[in-house]
Protein backbone atom coordinates (compact mmCIF):
# COMPACT_ATOMS: atom_id res chain seq x y z
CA UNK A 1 -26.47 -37.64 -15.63
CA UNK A 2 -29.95 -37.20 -14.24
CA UNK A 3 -32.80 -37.36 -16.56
CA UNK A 4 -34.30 -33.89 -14.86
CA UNK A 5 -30.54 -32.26 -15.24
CA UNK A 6 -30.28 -34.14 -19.03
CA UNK A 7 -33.29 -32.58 -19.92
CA UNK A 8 -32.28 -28.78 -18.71
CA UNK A 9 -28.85 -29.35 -20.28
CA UNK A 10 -31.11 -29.52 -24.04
CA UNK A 11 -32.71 -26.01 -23.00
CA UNK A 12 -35.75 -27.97 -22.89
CA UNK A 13 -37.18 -26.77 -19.40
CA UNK A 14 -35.75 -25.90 -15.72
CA UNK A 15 -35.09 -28.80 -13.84
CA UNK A 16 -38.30 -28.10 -11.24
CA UNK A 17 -40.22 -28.08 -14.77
CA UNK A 18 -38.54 -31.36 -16.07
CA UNK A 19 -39.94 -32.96 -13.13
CA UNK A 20 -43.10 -32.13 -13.87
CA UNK A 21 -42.94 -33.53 -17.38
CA UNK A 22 -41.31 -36.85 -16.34
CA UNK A 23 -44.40 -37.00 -13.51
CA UNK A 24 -47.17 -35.92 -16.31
CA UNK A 25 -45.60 -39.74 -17.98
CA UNK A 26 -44.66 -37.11 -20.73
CA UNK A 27 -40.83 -38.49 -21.09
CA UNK A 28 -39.56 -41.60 -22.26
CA UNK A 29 -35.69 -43.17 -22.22
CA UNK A 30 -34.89 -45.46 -24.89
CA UNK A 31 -39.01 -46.24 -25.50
CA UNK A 32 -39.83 -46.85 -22.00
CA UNK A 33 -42.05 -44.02 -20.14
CA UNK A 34 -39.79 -42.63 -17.30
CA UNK A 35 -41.30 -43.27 -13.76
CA UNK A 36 -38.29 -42.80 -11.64
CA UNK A 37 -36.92 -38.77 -11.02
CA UNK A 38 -33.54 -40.23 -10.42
CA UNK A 39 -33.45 -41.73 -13.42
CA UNK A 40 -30.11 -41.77 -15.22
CA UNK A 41 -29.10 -40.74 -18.54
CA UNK A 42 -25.96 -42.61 -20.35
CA UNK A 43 -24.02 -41.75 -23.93
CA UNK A 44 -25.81 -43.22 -26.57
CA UNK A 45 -29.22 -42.90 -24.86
CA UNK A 46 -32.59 -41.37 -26.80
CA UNK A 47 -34.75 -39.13 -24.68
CA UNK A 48 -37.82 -37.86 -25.85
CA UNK A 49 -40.52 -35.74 -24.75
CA UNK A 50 -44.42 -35.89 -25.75
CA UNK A 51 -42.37 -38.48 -28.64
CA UNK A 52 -39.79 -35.63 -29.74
CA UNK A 53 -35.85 -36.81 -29.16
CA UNK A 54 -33.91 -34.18 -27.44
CA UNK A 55 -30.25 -33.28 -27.60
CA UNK A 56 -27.94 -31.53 -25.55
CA UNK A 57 -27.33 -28.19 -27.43
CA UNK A 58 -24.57 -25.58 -26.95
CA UNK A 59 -25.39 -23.71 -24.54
CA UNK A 60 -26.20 -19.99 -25.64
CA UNK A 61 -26.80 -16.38 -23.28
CA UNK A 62 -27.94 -14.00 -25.22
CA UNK A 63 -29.13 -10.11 -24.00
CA UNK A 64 -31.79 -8.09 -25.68
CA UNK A 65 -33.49 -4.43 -25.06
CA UNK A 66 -37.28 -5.55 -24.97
CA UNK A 67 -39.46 -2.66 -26.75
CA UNK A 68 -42.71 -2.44 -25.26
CA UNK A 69 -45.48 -4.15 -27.42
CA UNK A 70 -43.56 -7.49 -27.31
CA UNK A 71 -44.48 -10.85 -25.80
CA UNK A 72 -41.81 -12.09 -23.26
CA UNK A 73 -42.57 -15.91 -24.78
CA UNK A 74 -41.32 -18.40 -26.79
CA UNK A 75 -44.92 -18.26 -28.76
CA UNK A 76 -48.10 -16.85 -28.71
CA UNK A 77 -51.60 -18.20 -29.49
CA UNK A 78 -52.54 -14.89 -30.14
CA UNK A 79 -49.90 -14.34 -32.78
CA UNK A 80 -48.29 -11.29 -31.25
CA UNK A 81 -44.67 -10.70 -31.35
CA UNK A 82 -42.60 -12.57 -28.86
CA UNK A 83 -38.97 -12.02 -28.12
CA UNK A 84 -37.76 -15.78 -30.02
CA UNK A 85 -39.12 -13.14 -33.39
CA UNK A 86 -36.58 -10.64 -32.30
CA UNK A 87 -33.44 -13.00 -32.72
CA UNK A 88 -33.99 -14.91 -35.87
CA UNK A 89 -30.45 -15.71 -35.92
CA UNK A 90 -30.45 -17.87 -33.02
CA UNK A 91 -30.82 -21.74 -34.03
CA UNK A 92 -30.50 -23.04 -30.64
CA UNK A 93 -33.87 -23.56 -28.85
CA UNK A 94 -33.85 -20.90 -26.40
CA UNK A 95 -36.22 -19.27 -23.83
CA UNK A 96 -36.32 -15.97 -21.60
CA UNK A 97 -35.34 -15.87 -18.29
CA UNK A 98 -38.07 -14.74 -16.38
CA UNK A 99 -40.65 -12.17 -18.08
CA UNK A 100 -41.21 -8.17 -18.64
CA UNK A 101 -44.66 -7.65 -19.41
CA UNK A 102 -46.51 -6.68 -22.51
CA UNK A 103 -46.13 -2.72 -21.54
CA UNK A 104 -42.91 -3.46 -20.13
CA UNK A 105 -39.65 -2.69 -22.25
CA UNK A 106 -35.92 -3.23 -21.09
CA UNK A 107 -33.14 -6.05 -20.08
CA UNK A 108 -34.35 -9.61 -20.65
CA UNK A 109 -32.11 -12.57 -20.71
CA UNK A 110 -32.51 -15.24 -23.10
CA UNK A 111 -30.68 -18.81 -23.14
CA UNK A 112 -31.40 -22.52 -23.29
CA UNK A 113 -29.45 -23.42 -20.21
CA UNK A 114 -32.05 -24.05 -17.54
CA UNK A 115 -29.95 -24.11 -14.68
CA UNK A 116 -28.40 -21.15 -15.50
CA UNK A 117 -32.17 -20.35 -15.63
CA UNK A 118 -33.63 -21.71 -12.16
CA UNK A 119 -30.36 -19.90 -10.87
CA UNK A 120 -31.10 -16.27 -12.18
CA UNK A 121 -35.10 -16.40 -11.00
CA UNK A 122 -34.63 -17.78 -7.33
CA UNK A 123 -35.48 -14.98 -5.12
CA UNK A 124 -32.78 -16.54 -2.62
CA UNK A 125 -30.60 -15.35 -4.83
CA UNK A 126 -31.09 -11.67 -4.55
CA UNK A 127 -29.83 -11.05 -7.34
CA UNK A 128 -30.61 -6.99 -8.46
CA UNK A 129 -33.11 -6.02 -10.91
CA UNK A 130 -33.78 -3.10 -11.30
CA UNK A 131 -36.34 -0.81 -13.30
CA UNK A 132 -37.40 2.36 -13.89
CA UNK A 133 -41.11 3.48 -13.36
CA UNK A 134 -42.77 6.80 -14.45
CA UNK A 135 -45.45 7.14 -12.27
CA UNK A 136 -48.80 9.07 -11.72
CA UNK A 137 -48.20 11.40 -8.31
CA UNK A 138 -45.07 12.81 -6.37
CA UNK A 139 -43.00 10.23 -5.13
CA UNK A 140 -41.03 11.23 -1.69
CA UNK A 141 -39.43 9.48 1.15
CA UNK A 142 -42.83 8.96 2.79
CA UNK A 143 -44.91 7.24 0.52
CA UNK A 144 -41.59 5.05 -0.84
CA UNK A 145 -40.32 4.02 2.46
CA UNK A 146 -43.07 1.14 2.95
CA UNK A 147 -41.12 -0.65 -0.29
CA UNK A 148 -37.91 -0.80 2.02
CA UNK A 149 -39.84 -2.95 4.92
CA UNK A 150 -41.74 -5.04 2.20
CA UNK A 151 -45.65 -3.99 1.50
CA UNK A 152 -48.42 -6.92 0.94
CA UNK A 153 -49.22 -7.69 -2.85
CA UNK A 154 -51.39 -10.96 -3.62
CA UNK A 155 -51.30 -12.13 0.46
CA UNK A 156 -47.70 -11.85 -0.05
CA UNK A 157 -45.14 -9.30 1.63
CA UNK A 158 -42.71 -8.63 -0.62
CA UNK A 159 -39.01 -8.55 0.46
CA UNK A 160 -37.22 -5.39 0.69
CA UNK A 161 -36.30 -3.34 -2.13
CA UNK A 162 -34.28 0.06 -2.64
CA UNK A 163 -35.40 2.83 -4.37
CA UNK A 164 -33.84 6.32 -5.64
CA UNK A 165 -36.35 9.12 -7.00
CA UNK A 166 -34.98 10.39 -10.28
CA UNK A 167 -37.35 12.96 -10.48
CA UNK A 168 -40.58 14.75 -9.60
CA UNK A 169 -42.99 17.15 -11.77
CA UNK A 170 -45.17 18.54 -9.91
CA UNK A 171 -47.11 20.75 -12.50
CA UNK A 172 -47.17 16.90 -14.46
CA UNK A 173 -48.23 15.73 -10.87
CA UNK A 174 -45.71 12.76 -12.27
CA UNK A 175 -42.53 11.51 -10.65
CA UNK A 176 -39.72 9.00 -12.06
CA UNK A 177 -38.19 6.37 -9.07
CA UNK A 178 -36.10 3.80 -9.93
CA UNK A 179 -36.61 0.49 -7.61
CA UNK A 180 -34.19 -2.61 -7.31
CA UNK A 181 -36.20 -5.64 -6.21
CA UNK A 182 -34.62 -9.33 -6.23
CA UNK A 183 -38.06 -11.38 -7.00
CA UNK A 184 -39.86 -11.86 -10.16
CA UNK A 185 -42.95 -12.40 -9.50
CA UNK A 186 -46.46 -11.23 -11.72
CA UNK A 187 -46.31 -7.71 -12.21
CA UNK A 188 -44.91 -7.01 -8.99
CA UNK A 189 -42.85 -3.69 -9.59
CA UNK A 190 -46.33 -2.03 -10.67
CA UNK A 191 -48.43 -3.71 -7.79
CA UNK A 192 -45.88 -2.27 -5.09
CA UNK A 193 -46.20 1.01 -6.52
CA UNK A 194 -49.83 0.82 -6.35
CA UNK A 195 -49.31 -0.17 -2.96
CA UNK A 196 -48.02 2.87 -1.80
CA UNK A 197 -50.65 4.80 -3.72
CA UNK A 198 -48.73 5.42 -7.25
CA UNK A 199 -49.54 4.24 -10.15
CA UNK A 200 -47.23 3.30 -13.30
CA UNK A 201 -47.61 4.20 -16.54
CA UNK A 202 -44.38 3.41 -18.06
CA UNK A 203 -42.22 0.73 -16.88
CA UNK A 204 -38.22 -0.07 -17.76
CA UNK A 205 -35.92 -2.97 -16.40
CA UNK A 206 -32.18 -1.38 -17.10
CA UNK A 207 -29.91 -3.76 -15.23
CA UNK A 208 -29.89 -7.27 -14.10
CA UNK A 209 -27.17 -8.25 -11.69
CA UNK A 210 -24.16 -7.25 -13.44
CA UNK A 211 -25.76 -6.29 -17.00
CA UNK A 212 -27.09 -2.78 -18.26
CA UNK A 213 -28.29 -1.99 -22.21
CA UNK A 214 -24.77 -0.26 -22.73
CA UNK A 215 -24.92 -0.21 -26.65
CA UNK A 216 -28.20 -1.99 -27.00
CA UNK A 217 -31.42 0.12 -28.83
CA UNK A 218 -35.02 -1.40 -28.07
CA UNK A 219 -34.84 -4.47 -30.25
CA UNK A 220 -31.33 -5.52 -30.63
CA UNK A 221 -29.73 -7.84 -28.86
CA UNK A 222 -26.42 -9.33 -28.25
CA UNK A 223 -24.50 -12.48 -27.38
CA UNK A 224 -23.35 -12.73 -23.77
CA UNK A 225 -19.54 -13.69 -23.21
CA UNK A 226 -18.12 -16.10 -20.83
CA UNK A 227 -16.80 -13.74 -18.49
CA UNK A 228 -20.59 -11.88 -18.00
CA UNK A 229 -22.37 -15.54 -17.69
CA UNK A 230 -19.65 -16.22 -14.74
CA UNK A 231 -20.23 -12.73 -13.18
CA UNK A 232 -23.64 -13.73 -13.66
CA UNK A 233 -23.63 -17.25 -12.19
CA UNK A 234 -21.38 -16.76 -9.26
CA UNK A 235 -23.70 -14.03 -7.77
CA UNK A 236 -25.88 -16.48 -7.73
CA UNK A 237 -23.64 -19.47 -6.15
CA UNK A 238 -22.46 -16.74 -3.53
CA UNK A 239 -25.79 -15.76 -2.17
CA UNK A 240 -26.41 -19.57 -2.23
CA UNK A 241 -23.51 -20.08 -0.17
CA UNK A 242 -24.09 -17.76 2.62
């Protein structure tokens, strides 16, 4: 197996990240500093990283309802709250997929397989996510309809998204639009908003691909079951494919 795959395989990091680690002279096989990415692991071999040995673990999928006030980290400097404090029964090493901000409650993925991982976060994916935004002004088919063609955040167009308006107050001069993007990228459901001249003030993820919070209140979590990580992983391979 290849050192970069070996090392995603422990929950460690992504592959892409692995690389990085192997090219920052950070891993070593058997003593020796790796050099070479294609580098190959055998049975009975000792990987480390930063002089830690690393195992391949079971790999673990776990789903939680983020509350808002929660760190979407494996630690924090800071000592906030970070989702790894929310599953204290979970002794495998494991890491969320993606991120929800701070303010940002709702479906997050956990696990410590990190190809599963590169998999679920590709935009060429496309796989759904979608969230639900309370927002500050009356959303309608005119100021939304930018989103569908893609609107410039960070020097960036975005790619297209969907949306469906829940509902409007206008004495509240608030509406409530739910949006299904495919990227991840930093605070980008807020920034298109703001885009199109609405800003968010409470923000929701409710599905991801094929997974809603059926059963799940903020805070709890649940283990994920073969058949969802397949639903899950051959979305993925599909769009791939095409």
């Amino acid at each position: 197996m290849r050192i970069n795959k070996y090392i995603a395989h422990a929950g460690v990091a992504s592959r892409r990240k692995a690389e990085e680690l192997i090219k920052q002279g950070l891993v070593t096989l058997n003593g020796q500093t790796v050099t070479e990415l294609a580098t190959t692991v055998k049975s009975g071999d000792v990987v480390e990283i930063d002089g830690q040995p690393i195992y391949n673990e079971e790999k673990v999928y776990y789903l939680l309802n983020k509350p808002r006030g929660v760190i979407s980290s494996v630690s924090d400097d800071k000592g906030r709250k970070t989702v790894i404090d929310l599953l204290p029964q979970v002794k495998e090493r494991i890491y969320p997929v993606g991120r929800l901000d701070w303010d940002t409650s709702g479906l997050l993925i956990l696990t410590n397989d990190g190809d599963f991982t590169d998999k679920m976060i590709h935009p060429r994916n496309e796989i759904d996510k979608v969230y639900v935004a309370r927002v500050e002004g009356i959303a309608d088919k005119n100021n939304l309809r930018p989103l569908t063609r893609g609107v410039r955040i960070d020097g960036k167009v975005t790619k297209p998204a969907r949306y469906h308006i829940i509902k409007t107050d206008r004495q509240k001069n608030r509406s409530v639009v739910e949006l299904t993007i495919h990227e991840g990228r930093n605070h980008q459901v807020k920034k298109m908003f703001e885009a199109v001249g609405l800003k968010v003030d409470k923000l929701s993820r409710t599905r991801f691909g094929t997974l809603d919070l059926s059963g799940l209140h903020p805070g709890e979590s649940r283990r994920l079951n073969k058949k969802e990580v397949s639903q899950l992983y051959n979305a993925a391979v599909n769009q791939t494919s095409r």
